[in-house]
Protein backbone atom coordinates (compact mmCIF):
# COMPACT_ATOMS: atom_id res chain seq x y z
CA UNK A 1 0.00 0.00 0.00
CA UNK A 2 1.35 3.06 -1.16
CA UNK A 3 1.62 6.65 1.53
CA UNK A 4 -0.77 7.97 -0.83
CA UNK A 5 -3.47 5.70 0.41
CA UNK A 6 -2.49 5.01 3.89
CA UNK A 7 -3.41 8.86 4.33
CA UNK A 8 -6.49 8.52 2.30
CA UNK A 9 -7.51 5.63 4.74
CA UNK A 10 -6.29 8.16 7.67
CA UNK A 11 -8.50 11.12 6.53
CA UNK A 12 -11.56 8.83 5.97
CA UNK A 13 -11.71 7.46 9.37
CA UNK A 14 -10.95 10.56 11.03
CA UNK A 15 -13.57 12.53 8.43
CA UNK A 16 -16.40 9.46 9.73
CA UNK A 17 -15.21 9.15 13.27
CA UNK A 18 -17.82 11.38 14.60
CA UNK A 19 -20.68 10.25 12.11
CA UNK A 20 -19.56 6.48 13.86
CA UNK A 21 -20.10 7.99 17.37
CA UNK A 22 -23.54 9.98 16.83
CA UNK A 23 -24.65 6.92 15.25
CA UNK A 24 -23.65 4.57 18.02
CA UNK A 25 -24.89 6.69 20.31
CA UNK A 26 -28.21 6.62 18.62
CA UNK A 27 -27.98 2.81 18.73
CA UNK A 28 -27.78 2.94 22.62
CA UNK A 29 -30.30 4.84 23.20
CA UNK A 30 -32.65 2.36 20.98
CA UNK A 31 -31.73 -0.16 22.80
CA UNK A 32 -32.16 1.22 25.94
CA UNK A 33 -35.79 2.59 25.05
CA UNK A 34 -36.51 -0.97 24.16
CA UNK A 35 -35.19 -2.50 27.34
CA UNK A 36 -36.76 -0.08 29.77
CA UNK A 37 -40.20 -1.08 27.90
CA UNK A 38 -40.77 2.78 26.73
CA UNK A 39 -40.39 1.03 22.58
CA UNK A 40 -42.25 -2.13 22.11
CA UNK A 41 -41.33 -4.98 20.21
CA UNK A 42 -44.33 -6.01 17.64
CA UNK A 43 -45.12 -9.99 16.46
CA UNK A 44 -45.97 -10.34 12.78
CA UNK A 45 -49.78 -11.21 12.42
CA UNK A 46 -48.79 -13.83 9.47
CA UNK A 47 -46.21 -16.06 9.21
CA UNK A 48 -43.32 -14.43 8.68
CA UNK A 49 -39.48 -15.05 7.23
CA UNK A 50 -36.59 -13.17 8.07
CA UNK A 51 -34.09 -12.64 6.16
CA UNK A 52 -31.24 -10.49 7.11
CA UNK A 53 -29.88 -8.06 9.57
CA UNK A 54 -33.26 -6.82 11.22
CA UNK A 55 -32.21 -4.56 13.72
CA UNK A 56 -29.97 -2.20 11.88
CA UNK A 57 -31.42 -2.62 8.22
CA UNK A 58 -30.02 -4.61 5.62
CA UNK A 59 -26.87 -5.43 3.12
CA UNK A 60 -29.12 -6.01 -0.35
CA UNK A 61 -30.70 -9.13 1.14
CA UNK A 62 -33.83 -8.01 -1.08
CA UNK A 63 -33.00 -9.09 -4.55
CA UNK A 64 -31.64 -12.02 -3.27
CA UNK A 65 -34.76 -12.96 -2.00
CA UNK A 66 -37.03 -11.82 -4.76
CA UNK A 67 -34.50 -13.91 -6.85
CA UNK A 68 -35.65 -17.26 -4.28
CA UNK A 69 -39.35 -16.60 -4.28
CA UNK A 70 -39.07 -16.39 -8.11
CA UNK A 71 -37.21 -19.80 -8.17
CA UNK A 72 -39.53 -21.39 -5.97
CA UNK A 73 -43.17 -19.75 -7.75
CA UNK A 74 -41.45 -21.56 -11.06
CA UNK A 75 -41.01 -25.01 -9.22
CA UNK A 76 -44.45 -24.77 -8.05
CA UNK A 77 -45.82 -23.92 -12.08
CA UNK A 78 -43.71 -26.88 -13.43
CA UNK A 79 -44.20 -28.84 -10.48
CA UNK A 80 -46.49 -32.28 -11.63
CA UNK A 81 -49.86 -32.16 -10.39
């Protein structure tokens, strides 16, 4: 790794250090809303599949699964009846 990018890396994490603390920050304070009982966890009404990181959002899970419910509505047209 050249010096070029070593203080590239530098200035990044120094440039997103505080944007890292006001979000963690934010993070405890959701938590501790929901463990004190002032947020309240809800149950799905249907059943329900997860997929993914659900308490901080995701990483593109979404196609992916679109992509697997596709697959599996196929099997189920060309499936022998």
């Amino acid at each position: 790794m050249g010096v070029h990018a070593k203080y590239g890396l530098l200035l990044r994490r120094v440039f997103l250090s505080p944007f890292t603390a006001a979000y963690g920050g934010i993070l405890r304070v959701r938590h501790a809303l929901y463990d004190n009982g002032s947020l309240r966890s809800t149950r799905p009404t249907v059943p329900t599949i997860a997929i993914g990181n659900l308490a901080l959002g995701g990483t593109g899970e979404n196609p992916h699964t679109w992509n697997w419910c596709f697959v599996a509505w196929k099997v189920m047209l060309l499936w022998p009846r």
